[in-house]
N, C-alpha and C. Protein backbone atom coordinates (compact mmCIF):
# COMPACT_ATOMS: atom_id res chain seq x y z
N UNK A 1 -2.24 16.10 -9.24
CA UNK A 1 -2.77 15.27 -8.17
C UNK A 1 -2.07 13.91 -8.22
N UNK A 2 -1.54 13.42 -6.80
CA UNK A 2 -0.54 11.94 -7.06
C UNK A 2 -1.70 11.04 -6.93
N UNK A 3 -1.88 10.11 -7.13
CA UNK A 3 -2.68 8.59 -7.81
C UNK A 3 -1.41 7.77 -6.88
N UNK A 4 -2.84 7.35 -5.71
CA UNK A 4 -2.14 6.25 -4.38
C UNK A 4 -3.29 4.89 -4.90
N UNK A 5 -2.99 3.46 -5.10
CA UNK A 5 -3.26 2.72 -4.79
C UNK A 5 -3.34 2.37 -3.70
N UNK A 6 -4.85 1.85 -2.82
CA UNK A 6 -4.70 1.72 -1.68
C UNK A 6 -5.34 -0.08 -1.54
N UNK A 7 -4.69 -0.96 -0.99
CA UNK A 7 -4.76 -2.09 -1.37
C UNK A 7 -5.45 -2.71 0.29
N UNK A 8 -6.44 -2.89 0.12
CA UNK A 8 -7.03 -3.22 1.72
C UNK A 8 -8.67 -3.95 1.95
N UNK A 9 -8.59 -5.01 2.06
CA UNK A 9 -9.76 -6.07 1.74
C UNK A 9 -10.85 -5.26 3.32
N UNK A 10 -10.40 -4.74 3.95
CA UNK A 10 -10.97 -4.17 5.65
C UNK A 10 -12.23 -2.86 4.87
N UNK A 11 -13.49 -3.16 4.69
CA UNK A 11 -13.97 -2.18 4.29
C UNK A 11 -13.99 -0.93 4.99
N UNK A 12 -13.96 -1.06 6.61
CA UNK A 12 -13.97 0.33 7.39
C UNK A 12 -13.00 0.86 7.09
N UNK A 13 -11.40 0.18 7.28
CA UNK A 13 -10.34 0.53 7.22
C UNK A 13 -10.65 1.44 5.53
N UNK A 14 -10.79 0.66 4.79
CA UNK A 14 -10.36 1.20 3.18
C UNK A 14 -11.12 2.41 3.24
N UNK A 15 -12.26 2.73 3.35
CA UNK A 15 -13.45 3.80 3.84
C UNK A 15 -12.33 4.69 4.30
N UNK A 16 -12.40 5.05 5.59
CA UNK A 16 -12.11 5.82 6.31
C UNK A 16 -10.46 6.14 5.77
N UNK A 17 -9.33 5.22 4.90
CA UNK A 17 -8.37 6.05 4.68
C UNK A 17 -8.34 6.62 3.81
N UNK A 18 -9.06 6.04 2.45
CA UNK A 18 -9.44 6.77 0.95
C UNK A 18 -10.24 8.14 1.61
N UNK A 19 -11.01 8.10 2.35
CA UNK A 19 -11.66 9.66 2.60
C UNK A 19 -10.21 10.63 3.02
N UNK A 20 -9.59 10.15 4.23
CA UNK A 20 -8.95 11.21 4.42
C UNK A 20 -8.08 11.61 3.40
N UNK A 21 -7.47 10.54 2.79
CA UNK A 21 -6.24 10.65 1.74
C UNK A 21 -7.12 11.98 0.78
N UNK A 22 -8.33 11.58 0.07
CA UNK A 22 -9.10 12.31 -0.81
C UNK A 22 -9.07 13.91 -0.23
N UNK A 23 -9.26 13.95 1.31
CA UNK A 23 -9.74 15.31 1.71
C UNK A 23 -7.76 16.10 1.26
N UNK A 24 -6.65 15.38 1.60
CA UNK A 24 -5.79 15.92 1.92
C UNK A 24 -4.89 16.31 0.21
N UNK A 25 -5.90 15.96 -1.07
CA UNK A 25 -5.93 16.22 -2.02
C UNK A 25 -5.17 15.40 -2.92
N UNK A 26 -5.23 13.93 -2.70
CA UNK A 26 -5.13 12.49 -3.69
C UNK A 26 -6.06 12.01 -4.04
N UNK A 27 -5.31 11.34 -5.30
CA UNK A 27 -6.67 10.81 -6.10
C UNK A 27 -6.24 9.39 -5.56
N UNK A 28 -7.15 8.64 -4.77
CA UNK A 28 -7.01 7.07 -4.38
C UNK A 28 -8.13 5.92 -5.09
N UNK A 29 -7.05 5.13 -5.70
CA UNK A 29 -8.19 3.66 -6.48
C UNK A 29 -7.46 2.57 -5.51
N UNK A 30 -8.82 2.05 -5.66
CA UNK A 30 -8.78 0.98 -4.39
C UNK A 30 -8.86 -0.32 -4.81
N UNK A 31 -8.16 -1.55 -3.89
CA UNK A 31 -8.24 -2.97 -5.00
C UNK A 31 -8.50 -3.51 -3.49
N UNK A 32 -9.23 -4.63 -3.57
CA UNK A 32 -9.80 -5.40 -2.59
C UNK A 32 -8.96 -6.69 -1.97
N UNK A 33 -8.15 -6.94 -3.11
CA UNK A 33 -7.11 -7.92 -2.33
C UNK A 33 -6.16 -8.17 -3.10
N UNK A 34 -5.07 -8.93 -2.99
CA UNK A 34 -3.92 -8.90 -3.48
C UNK A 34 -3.56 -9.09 -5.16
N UNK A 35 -4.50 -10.12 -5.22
CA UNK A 35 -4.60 -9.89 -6.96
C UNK A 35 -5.21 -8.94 -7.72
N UNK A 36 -6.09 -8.65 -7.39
CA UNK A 36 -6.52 -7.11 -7.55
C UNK A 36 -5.44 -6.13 -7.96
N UNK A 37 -5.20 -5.95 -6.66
CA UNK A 37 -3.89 -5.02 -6.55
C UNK A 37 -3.06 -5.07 -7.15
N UNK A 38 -2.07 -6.25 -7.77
CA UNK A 38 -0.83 -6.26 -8.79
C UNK A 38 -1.50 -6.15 -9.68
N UNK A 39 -2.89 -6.32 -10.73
CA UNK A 39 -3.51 -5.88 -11.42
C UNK A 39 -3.72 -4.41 -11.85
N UNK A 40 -4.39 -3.92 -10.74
CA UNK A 40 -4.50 -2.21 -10.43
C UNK A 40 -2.75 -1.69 -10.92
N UNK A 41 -2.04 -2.10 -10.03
CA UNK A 41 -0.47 -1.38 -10.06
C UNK A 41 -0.54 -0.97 -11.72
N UNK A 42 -0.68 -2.49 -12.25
CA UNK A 42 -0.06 -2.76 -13.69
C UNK A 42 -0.93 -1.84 -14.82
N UNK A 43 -2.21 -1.68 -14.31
CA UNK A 43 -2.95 -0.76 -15.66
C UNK A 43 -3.21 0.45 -14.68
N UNK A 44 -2.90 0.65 -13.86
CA UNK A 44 -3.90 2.50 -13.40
C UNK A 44 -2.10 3.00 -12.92
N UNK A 45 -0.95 2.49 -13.03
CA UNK A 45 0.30 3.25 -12.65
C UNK A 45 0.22 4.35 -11.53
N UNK A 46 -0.12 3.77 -10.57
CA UNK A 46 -0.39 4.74 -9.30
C UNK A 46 1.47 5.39 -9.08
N UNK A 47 1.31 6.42 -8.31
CA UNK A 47 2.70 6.67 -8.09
C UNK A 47 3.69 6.26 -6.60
N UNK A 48 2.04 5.34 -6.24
CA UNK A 48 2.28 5.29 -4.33
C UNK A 48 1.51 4.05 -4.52
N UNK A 49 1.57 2.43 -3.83
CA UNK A 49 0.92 1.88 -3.11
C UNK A 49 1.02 1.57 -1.54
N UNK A 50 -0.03 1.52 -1.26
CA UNK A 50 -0.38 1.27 0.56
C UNK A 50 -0.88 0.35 0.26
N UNK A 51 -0.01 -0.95 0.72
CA UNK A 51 -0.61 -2.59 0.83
C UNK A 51 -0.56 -2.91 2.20
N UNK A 52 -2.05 -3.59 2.22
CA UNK A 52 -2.11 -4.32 3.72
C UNK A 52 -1.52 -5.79 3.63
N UNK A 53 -1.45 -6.25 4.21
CA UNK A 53 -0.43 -7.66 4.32
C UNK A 53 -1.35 -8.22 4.51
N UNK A 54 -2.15 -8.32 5.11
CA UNK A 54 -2.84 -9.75 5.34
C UNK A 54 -4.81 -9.06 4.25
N UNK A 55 -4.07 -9.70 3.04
CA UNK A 55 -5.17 -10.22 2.31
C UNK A 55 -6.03 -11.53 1.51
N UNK A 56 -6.88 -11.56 1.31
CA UNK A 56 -7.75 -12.68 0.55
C UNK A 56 -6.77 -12.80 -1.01
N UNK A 57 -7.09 -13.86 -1.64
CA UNK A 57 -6.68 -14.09 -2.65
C UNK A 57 -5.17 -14.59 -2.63
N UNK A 58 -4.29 -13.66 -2.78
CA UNK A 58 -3.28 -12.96 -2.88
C UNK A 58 -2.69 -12.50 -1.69
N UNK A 59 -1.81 -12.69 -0.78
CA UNK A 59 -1.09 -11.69 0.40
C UNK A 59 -0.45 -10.77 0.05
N UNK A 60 -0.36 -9.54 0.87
CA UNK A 60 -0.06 -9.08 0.86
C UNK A 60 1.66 -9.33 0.33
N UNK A 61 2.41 -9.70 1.03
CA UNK A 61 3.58 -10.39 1.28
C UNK A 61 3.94 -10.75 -0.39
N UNK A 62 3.07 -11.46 -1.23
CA UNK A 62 3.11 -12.11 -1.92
C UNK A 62 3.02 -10.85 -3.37
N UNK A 63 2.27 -10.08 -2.99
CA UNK A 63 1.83 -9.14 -4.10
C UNK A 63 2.99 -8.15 -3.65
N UNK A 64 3.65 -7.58 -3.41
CA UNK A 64 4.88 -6.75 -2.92
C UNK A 64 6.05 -7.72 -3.75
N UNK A 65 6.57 -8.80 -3.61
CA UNK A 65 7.20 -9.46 -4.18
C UNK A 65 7.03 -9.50 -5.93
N UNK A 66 5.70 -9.99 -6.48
CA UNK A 66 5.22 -9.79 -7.74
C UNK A 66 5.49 -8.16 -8.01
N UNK A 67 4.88 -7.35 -7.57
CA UNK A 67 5.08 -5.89 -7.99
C UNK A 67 6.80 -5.99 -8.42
N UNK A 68 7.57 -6.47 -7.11
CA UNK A 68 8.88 -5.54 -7.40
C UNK A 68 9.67 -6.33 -8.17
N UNK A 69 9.12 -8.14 -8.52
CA UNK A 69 9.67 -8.62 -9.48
C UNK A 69 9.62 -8.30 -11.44
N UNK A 70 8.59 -7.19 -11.25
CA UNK A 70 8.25 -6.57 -12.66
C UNK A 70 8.48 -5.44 -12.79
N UNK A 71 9.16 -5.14 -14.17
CA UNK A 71 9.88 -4.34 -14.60
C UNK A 71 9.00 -3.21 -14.64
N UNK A 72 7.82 -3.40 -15.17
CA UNK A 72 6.95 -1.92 -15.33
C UNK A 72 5.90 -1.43 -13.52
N UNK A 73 6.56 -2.36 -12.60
CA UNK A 73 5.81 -2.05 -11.39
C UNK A 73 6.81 -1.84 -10.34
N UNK A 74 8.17 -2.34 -10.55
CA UNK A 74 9.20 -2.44 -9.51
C UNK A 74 9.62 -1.11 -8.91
N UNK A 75 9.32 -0.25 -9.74
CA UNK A 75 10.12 1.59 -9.17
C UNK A 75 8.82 1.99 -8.03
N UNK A 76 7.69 1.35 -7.93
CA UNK A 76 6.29 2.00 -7.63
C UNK A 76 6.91 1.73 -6.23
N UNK A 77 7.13 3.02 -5.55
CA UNK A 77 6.92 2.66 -3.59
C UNK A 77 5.88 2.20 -3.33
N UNK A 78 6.24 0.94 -2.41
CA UNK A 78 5.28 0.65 -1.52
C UNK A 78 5.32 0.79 0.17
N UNK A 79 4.36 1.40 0.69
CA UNK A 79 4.19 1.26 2.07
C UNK A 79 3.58 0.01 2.34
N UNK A 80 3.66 -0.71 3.06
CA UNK A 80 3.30 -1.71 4.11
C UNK A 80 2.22 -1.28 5.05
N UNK A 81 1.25 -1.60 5.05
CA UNK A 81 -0.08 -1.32 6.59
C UNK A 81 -0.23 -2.56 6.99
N UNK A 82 -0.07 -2.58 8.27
CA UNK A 82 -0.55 -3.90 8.83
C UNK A 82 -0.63 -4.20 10.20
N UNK A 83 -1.50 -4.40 10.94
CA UNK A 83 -2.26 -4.62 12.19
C UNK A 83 -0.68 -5.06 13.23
N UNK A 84 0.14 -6.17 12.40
CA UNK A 84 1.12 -6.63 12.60
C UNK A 84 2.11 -5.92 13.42
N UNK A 85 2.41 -5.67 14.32
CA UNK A 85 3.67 -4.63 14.68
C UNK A 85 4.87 -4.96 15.16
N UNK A 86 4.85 -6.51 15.23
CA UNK A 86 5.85 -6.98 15.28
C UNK A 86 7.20 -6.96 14.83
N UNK A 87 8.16 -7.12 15.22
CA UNK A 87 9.75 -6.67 14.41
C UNK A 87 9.82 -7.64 12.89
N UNK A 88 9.17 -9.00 13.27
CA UNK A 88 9.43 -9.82 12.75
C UNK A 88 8.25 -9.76 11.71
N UNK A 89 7.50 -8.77 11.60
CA UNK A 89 6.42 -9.05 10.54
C UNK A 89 6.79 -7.38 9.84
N UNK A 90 7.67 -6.55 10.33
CA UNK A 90 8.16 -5.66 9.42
C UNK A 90 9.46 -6.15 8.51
N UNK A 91 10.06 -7.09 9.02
CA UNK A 91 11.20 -7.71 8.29
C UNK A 91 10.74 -8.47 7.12
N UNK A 92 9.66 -9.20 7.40
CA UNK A 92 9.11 -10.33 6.35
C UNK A 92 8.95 -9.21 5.39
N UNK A 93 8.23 -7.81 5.99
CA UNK A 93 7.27 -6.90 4.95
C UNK A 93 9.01 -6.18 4.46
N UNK A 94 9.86 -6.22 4.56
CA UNK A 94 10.96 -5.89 3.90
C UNK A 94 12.08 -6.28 3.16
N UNK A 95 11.85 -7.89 3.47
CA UNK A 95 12.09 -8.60 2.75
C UNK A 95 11.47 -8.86 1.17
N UNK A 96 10.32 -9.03 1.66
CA UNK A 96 9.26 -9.17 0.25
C UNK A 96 9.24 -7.79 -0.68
N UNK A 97 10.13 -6.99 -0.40
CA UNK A 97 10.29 -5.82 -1.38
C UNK A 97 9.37 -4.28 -0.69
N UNK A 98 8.79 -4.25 0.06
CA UNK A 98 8.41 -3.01 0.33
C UNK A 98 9.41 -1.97 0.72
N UNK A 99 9.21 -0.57 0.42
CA UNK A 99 10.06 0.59 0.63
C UNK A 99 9.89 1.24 2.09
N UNK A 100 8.71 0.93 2.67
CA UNK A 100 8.26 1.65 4.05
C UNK A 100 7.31 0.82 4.40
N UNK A 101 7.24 0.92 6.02
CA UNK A 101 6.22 0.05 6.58
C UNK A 101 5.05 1.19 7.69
N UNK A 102 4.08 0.98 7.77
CA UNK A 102 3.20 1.27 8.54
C UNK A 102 2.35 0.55 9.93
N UNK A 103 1.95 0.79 11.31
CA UNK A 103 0.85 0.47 11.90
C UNK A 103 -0.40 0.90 11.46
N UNK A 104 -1.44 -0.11 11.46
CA UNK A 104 -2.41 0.01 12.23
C UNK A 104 -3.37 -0.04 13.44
N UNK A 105 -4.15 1.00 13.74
CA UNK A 105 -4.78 1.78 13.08
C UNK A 105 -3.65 2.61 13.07
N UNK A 106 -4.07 3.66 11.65
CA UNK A 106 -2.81 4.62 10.69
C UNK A 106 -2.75 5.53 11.47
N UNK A 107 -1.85 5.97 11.79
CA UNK A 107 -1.60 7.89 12.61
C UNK A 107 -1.93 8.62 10.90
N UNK A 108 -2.39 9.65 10.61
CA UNK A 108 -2.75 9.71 9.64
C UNK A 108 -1.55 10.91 9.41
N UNK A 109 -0.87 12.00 10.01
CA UNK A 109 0.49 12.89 9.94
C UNK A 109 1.40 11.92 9.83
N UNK A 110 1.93 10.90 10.11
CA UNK A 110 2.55 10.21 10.07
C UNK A 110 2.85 9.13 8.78
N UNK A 111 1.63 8.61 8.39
CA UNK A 111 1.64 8.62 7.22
C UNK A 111 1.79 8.92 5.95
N UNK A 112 1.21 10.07 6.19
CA UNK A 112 1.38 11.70 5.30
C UNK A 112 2.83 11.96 5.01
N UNK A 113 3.67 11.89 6.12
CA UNK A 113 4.93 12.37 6.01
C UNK A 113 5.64 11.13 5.16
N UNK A 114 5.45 9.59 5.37
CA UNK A 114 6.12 8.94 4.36
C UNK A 114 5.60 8.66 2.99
N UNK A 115 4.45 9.19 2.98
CA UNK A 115 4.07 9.23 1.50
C UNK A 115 4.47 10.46 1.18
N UNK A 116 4.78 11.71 1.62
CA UNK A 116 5.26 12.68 0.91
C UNK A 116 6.71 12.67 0.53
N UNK A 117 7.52 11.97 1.60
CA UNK A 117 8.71 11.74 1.42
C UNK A 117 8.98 11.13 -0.24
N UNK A 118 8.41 10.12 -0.35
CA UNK A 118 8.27 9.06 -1.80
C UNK A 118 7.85 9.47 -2.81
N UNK A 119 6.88 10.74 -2.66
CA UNK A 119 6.36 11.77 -4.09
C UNK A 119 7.46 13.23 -4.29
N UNK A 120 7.93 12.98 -3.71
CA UNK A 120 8.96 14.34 -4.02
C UNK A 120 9.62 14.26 -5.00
């Protein structure tokens, strides 16, 4: 079973994607905002994170950067989720080190397909 960190302060949002992820047979731990999350990365070694960009604490933006500046978190793909769909707010999110970017709300096949791509 792959172990997705799913990084998303939006309780409906976090709800509703940890269920489906769970039904489609992942194990998902969830961190509430950005410090959280480079925390989580560093002791639960997920093999996937899904970071939302715009979080409390910590940004998104900011925790993608930390991840990929550390040696024991830098290999971990990250997808990008974010309300954002702008050209210019997938660039920032690719700049700051993420591997793939996402809309929200998630197409959930679509998703699927770039997280499977990254566990192969």
């Amino acid at each position: 079973m792959h172990k997705i960190l799913l990084v998303e302060d939006n309780e409906m949002n976090r709800d509703m994607l940890s269920r489906r992820l769970i039904r489609k047979g992942f194990e998902v731990i969830i961190a509430v905002d950005g410090e959280q999350g480079v925390a989580m990365a560093r002791s639960e070694n997920p093999e996937l994170i899904l970071m939302d960009l715009s979080l409390p604490v910590l940004d998104g933006w900011e925790a993608i950067r930390q991840l990929k500046a550390q040696s024991g978190t830098q290999a971990i793909p990250i997808i990008a989720l974010t309300a954002h769909a702008m050209a210019s707010d997938k660039e920032l999110a690719f700049q700051a080190g993420c591997d793939d970017f996402d809309t929200k709300p998630v197409e959930l096949d679509r998703l699927l397909g770039k997280i499977q791509a990254f566990l192969k």
